[in-house]
Structures are given as C-alpha cells and as structure tokens.
N, C-alpha and C. Protein backbone atom coordinates (compact mmCIF):
# COMPACT_ATOMS: atom_id res chain seq x y z
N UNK A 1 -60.92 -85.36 -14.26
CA UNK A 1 -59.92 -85.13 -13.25
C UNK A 1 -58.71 -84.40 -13.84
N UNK A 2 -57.87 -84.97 -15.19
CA UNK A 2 -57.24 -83.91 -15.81
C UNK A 2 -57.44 -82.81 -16.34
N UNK A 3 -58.50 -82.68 -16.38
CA UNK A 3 -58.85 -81.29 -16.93
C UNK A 3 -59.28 -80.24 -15.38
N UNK A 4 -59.67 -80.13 -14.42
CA UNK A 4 -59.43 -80.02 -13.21
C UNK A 4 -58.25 -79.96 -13.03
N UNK A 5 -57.11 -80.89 -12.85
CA UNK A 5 -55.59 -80.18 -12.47
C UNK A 5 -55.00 -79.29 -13.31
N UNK A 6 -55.14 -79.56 -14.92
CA UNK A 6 -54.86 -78.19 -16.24
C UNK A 6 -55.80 -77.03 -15.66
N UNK A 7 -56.72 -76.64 -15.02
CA UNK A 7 -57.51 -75.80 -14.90
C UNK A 7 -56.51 -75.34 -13.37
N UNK A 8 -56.35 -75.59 -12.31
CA UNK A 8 -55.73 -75.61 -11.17
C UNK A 8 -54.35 -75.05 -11.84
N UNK A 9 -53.54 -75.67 -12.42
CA UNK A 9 -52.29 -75.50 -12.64
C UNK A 9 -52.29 -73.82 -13.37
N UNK A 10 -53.12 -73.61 -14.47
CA UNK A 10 -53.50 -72.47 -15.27
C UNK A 10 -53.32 -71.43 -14.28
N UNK A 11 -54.41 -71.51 -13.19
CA UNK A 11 -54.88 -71.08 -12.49
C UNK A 11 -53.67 -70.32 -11.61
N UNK A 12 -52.87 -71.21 -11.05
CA UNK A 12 -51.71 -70.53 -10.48
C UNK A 12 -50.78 -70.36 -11.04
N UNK A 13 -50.35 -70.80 -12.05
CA UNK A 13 -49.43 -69.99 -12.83
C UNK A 13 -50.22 -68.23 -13.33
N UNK A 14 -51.24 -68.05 -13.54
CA UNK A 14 -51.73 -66.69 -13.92
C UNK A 14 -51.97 -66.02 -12.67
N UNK A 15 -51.87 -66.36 -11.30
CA UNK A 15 -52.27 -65.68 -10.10
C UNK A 15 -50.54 -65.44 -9.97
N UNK A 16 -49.44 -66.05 -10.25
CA UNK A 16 -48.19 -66.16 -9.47
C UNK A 16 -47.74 -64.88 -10.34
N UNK A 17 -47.86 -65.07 -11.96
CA UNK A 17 -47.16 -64.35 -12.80
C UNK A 17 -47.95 -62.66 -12.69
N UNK A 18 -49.33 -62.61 -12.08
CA UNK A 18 -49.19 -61.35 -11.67
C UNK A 18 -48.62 -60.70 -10.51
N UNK A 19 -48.60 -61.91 -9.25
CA UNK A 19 -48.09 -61.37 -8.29
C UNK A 19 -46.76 -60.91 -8.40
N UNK A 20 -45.62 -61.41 -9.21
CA UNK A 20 -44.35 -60.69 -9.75
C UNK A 20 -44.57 -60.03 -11.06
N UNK A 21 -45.49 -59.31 -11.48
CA UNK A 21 -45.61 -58.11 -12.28
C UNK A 21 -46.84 -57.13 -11.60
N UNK A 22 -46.79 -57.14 -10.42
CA UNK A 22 -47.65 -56.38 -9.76
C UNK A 22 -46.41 -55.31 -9.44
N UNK A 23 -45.31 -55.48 -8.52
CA UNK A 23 -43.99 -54.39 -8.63
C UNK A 23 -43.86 -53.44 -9.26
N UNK A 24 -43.38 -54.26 -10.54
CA UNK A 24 -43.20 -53.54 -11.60
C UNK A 24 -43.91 -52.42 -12.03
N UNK A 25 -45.26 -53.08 -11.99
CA UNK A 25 -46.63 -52.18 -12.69
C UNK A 25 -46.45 -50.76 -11.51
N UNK A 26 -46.19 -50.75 -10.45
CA UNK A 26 -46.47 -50.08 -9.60
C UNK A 26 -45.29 -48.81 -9.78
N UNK A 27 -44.33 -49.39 -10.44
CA UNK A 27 -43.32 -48.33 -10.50
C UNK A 27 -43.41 -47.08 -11.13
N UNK A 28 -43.23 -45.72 -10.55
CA UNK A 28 -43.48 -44.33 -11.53
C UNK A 28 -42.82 -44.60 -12.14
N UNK A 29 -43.12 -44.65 -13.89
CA UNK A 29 -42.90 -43.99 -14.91
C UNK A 29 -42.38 -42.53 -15.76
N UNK A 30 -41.65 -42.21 -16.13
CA UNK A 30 -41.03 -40.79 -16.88
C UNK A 30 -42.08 -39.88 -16.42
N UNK A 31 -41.28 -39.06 -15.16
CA UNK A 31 -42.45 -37.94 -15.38
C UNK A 31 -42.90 -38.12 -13.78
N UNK A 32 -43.66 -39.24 -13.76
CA UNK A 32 -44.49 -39.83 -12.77
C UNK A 32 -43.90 -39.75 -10.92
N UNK A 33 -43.32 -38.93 -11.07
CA UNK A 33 -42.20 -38.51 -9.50
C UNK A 33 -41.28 -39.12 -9.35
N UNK A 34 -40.77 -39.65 -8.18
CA UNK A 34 -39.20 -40.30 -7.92
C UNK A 34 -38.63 -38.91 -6.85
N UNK A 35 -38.76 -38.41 -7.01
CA UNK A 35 -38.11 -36.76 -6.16
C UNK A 35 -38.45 -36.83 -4.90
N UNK A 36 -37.72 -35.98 -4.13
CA UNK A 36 -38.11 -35.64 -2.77
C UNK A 36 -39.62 -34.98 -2.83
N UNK A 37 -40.65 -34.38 -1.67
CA UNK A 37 -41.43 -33.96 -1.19
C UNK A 37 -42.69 -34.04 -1.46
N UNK A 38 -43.71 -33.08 -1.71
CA UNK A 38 -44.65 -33.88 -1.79
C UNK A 38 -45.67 -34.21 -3.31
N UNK A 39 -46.16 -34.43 -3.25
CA UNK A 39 -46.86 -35.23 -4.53
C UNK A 39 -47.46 -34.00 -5.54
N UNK A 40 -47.61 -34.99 -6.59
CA UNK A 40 -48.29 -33.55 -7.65
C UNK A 40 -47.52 -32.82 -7.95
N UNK A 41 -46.08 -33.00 -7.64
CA UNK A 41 -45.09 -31.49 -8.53
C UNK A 41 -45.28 -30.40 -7.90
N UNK A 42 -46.10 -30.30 -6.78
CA UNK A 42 -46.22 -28.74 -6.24
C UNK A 42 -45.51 -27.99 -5.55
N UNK A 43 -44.21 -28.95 -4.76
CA UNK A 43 -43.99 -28.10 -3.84
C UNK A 43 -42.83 -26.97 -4.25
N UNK A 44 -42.95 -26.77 -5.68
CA UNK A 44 -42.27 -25.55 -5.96
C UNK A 44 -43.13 -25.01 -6.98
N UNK A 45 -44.51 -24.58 -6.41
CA UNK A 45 -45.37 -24.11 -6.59
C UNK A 45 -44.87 -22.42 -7.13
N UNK A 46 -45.32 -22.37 -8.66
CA UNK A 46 -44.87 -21.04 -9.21
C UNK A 46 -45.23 -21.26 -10.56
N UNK A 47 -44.44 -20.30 -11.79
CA UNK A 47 -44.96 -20.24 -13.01
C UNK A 47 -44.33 -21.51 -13.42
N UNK A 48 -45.59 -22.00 -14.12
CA UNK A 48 -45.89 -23.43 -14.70
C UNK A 48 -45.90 -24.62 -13.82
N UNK A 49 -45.64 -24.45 -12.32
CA UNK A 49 -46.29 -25.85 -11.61
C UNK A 49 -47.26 -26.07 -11.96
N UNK A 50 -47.59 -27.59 -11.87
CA UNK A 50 -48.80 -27.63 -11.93
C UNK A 50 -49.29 -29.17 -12.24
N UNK A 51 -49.83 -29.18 -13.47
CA UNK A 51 -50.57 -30.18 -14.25
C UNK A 51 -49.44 -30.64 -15.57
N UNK A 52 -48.74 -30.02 -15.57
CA UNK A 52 -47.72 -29.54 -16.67
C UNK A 52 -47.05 -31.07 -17.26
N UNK A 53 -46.31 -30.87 -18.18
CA UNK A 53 -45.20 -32.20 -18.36
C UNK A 53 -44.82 -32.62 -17.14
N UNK A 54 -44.40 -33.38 -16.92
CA UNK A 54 -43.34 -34.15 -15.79
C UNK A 54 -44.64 -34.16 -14.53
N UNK A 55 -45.59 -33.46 -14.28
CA UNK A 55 -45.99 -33.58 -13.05
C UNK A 55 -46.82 -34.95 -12.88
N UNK A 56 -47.06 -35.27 -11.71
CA UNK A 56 -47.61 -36.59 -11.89
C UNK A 56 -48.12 -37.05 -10.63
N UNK A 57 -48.62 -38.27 -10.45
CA UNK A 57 -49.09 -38.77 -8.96
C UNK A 57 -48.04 -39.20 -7.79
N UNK A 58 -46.93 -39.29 -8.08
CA UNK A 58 -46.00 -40.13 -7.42
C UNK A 58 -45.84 -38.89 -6.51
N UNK A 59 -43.99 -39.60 -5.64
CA UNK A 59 -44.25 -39.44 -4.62
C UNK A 59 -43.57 -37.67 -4.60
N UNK A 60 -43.91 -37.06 -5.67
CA UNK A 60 -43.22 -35.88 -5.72
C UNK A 60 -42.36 -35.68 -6.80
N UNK A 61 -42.47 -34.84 -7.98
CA UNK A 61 -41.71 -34.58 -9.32
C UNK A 61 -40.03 -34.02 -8.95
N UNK A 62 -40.02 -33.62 -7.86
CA UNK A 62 -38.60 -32.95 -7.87
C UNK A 62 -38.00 -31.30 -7.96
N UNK A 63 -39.04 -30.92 -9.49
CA UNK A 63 -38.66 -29.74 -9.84
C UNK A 63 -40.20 -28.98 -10.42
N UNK A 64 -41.25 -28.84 -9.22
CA UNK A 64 -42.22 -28.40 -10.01
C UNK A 64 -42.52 -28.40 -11.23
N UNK A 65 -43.09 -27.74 -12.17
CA UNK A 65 -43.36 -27.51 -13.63
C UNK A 65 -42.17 -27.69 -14.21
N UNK A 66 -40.91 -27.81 -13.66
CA UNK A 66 -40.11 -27.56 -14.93
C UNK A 66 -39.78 -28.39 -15.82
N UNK A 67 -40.67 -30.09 -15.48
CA UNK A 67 -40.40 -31.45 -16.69
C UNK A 67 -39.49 -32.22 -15.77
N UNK A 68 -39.33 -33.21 -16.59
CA UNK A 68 -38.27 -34.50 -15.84
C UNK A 68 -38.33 -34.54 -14.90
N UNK A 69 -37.47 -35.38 -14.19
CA UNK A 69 -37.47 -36.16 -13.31
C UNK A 69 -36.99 -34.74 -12.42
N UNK A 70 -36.29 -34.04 -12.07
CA UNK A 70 -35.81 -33.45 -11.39
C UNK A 70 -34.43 -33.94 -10.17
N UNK A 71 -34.23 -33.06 -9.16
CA UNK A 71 -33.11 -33.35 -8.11
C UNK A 71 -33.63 -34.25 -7.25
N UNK A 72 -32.87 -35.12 -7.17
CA UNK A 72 -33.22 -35.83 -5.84
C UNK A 72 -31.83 -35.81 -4.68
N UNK A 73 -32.05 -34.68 -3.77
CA UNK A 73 -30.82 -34.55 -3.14
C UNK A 73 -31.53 -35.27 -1.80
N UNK A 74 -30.09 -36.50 -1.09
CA UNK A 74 -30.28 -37.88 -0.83
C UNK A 74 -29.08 -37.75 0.52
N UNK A 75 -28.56 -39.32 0.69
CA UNK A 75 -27.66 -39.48 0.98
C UNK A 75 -26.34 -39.46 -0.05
N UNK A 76 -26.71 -39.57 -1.19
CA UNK A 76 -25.48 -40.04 -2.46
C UNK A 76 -25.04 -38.42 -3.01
N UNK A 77 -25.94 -37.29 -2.17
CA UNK A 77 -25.31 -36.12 -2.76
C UNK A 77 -25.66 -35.04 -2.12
N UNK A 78 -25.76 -35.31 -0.66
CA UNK A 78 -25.38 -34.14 0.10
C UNK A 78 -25.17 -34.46 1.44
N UNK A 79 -23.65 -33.87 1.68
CA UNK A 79 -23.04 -33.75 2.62
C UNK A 79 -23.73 -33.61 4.19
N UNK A 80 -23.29 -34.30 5.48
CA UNK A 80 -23.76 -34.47 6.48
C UNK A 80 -25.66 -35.00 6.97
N UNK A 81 -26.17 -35.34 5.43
CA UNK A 81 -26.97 -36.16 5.25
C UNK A 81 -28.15 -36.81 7.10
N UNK A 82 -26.80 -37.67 7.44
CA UNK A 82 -27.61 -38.06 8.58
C UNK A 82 -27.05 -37.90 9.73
N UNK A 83 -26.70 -36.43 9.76
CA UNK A 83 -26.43 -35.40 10.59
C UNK A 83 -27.62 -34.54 10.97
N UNK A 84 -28.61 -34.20 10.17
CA UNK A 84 -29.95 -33.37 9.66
C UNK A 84 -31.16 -34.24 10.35
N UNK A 85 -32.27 -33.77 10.88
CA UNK A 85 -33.46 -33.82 10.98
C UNK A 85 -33.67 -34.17 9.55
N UNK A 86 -35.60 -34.78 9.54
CA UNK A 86 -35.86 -35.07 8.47
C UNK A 86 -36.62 -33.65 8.21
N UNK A 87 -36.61 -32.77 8.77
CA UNK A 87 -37.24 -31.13 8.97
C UNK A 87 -36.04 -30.36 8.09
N UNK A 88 -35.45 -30.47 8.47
CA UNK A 88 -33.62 -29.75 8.27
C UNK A 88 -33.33 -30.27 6.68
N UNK A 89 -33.46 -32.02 6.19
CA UNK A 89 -33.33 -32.16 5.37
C UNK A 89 -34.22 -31.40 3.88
N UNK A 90 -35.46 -31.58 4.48
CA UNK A 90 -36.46 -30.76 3.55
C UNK A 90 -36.49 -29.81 3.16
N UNK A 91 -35.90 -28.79 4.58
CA UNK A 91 -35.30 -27.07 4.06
C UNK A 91 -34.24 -27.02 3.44
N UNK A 92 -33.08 -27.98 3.52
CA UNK A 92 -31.89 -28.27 2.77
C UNK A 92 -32.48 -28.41 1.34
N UNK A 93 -33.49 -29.63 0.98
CA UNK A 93 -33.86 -30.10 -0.70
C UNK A 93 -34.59 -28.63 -1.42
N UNK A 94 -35.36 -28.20 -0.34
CA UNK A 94 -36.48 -27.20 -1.26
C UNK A 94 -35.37 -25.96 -1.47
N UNK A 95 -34.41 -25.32 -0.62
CA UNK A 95 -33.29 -24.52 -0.90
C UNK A 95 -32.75 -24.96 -2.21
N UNK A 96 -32.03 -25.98 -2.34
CA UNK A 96 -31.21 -26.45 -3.28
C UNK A 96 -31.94 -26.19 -4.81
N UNK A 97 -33.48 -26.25 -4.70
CA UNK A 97 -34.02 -26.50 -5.62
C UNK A 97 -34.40 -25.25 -6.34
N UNK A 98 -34.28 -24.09 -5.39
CA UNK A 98 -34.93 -22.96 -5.61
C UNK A 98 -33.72 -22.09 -6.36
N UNK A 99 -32.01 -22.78 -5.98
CA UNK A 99 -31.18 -21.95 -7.02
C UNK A 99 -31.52 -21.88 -8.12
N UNK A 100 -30.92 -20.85 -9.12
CA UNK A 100 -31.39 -20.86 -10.71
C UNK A 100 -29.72 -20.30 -11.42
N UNK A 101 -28.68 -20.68 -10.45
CA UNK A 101 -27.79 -20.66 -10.95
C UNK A 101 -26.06 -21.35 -10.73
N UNK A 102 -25.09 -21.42 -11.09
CA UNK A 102 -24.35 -22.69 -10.74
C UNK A 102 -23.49 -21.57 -9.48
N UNK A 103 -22.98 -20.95 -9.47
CA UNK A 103 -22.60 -19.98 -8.55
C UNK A 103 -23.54 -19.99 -6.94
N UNK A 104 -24.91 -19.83 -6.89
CA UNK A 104 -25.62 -19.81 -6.23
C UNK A 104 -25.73 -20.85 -5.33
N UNK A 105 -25.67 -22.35 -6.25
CA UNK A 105 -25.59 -23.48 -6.35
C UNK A 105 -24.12 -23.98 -5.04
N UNK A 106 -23.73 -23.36 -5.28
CA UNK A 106 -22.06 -23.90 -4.74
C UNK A 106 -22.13 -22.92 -3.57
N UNK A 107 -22.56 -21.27 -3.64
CA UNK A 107 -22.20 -20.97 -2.42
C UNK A 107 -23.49 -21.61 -1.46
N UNK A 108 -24.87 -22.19 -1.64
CA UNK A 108 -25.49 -22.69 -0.73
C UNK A 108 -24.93 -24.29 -0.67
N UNK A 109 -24.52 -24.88 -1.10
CA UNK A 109 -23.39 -26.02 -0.87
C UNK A 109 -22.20 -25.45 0.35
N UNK A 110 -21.32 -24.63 -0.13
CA UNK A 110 -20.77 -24.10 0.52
C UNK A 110 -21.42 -24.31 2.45
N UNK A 111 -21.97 -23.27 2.14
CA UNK A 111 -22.88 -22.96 3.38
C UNK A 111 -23.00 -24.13 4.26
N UNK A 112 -23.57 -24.85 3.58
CA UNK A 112 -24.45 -26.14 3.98
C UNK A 112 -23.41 -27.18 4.71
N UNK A 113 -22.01 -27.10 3.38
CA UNK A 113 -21.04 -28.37 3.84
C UNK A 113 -20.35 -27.03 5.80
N UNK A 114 -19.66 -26.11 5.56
CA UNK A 114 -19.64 -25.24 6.60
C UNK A 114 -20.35 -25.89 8.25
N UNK A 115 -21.75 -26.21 7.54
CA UNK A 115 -22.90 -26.22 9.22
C UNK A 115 -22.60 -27.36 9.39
N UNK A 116 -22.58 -28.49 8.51
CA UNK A 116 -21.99 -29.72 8.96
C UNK A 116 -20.84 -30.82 9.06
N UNK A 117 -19.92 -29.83 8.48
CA UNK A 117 -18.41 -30.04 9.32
C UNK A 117 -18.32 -29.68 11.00
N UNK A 118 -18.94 -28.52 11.39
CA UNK A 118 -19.50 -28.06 12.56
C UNK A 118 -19.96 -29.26 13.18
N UNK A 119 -21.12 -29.25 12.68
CA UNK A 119 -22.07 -30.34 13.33
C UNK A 119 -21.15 -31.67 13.65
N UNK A 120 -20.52 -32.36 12.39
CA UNK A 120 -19.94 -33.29 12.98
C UNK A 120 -18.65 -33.56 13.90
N UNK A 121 -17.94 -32.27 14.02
CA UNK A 121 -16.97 -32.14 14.91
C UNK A 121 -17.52 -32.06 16.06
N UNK A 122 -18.65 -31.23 16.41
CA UNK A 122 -19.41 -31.65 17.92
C UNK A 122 -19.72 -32.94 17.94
N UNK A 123 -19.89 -33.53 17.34
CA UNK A 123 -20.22 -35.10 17.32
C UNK A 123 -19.46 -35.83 17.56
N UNK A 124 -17.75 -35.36 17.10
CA UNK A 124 -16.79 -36.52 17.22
C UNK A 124 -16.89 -37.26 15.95
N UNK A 125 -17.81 -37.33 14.81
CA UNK A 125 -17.91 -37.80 13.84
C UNK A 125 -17.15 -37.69 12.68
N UNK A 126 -17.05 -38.26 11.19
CA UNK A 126 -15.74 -38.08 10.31
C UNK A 126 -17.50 -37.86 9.63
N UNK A 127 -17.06 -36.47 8.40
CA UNK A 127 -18.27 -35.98 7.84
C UNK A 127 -17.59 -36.78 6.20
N UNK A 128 -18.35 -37.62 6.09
CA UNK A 128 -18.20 -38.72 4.81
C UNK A 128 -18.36 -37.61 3.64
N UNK A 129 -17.64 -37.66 2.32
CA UNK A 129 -17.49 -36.70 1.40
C UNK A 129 -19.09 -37.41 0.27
N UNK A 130 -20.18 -36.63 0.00
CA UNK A 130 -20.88 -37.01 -1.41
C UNK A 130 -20.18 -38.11 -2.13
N UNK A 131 -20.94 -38.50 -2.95
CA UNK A 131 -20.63 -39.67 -3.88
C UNK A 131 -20.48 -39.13 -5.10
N UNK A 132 -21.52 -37.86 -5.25
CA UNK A 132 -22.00 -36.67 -6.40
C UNK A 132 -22.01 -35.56 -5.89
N UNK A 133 -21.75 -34.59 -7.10
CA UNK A 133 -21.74 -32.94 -6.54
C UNK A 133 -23.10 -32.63 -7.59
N UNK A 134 -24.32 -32.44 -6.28
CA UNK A 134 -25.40 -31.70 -6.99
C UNK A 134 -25.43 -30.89 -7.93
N UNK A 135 -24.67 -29.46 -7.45
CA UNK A 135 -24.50 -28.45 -8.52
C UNK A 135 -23.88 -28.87 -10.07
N UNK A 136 -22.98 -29.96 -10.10
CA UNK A 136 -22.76 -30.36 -11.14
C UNK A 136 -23.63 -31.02 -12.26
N UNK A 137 -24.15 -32.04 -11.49
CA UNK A 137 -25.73 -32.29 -12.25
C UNK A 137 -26.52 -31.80 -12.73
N UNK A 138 -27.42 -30.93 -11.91
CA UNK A 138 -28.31 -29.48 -12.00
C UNK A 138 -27.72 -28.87 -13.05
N UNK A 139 -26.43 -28.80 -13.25
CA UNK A 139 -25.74 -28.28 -14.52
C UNK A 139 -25.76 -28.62 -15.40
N UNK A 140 -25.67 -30.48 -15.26
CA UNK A 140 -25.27 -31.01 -16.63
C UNK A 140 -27.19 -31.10 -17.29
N UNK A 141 -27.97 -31.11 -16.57
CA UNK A 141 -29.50 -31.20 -16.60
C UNK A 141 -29.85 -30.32 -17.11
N UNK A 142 -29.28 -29.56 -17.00
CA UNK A 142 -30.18 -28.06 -17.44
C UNK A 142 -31.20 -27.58 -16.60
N UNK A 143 -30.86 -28.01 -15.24
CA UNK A 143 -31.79 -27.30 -13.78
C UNK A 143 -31.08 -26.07 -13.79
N UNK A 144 -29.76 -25.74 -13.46
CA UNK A 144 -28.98 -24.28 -13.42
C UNK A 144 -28.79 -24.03 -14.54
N UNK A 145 -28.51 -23.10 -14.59
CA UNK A 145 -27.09 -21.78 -15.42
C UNK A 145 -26.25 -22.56 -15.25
C-alpha cells in the first residue's frame, strides 16, 4: 500500500512539474521569431532571406535574413497604434522595415505620426506619444544607417 501511494505521489509530482515547464519549453528562442508577420523570416523576402541565421519557425523573425531578433513595431513604438486596421498596421510594420536608413526612417515616421494626428482629431481622440522612437533603435541595432 506504501509503495502504491510513493508510486502515485511520484507520479504527480512528474506530471505537475511538466505541466509548468511545458510554457517555458514552448517559448522562441534567439533567432526563433518574436516579430511581427509571418513565419519563416520571409516576409522581407530578398538577398539572404531565407533559411539563414535568425530565421526560424516562430511567429515571424522581424527582419528577414538579416539575423536577430529584428523590429517589432507594436503599441510601445508607434504612434496612433489603435487608430489603424490590423491591414494598415502591417503596411505600417513591413514599410518601417524596408528603410535602410535613419533619415528615411524619421521622414516615414514623420508621415505616419502626420495621418494620425489627423485621424485622431476626427475622432475627438488625444493621440498618446510612443513609449520608444523606432528609428532610434533600428539605429542603435544596426537595422539603419
């Protein structure tokens, strides 16, 4: 009979302790996506997307071929956020992603903050300022110039 409850007890302690390291296990890893769009690193499909460093199964690398983790432009770093379609947002991330320089960077910021100061004055809304300035990142990353 004690050896039956040591066997029982075993038993759920090794079923419990995977069910809270099942999470974990599940989390992408360096490389393994975290980014906006879609999976495999492709959707900035060009020289060296691909199979490359950084690309991976998750839910999208960020910055095609180019390694790391890449941009993840969010609510925490771009302006009028949930003002945007989730259509609008996507042409907003894949734009952002396609600058290759810090100038470029700021006047499509520019642009962008412009349509939705707009937007939220038709709204009646107060357009909440970023938490982060993308272009600055992308900079400090070595995504831009």
């Amino acid at each position: 009979m004690k050896t039956s409850m040591t066997f029982k007890s075993i038993t759920l302690i090794t079923l419990l302790g995977g069910a809270l390291a099942l999470p974990v296990l599940a989390q992408p890893g360096p490389g393994m996506g975290g980014g906006m769009g879609g999976g495999m690193g492709m959707q900035n499909a060009g020289p060296g997307a691909g199979m490359g460093p950084g690309a991976g199964m998750g839910p999208g690398m960020g910055q095609g071929g180019r390694g790391g983790r890449g941009m993840r432009f969010n609510q925490n770093n771009t302006r009028g956020w949930t003002l945007m379609t989730p259509e609008e947002r996507t042409a907003f991330q894949i734009k952002m992603r396609e600058v290759k320089t810090y100038d470029e960077c700021k006047l499509t910021q520019t642009e962008h903050r412009s349509a939705m100061e707009a937007r939220a004055k038709e709204k009646g809304v107060t357009l909440q300022a970023p938490r982060r300035n993308a272009c600055d990142n992308m900079k400090a990353r070595g995504i831009i110039k």
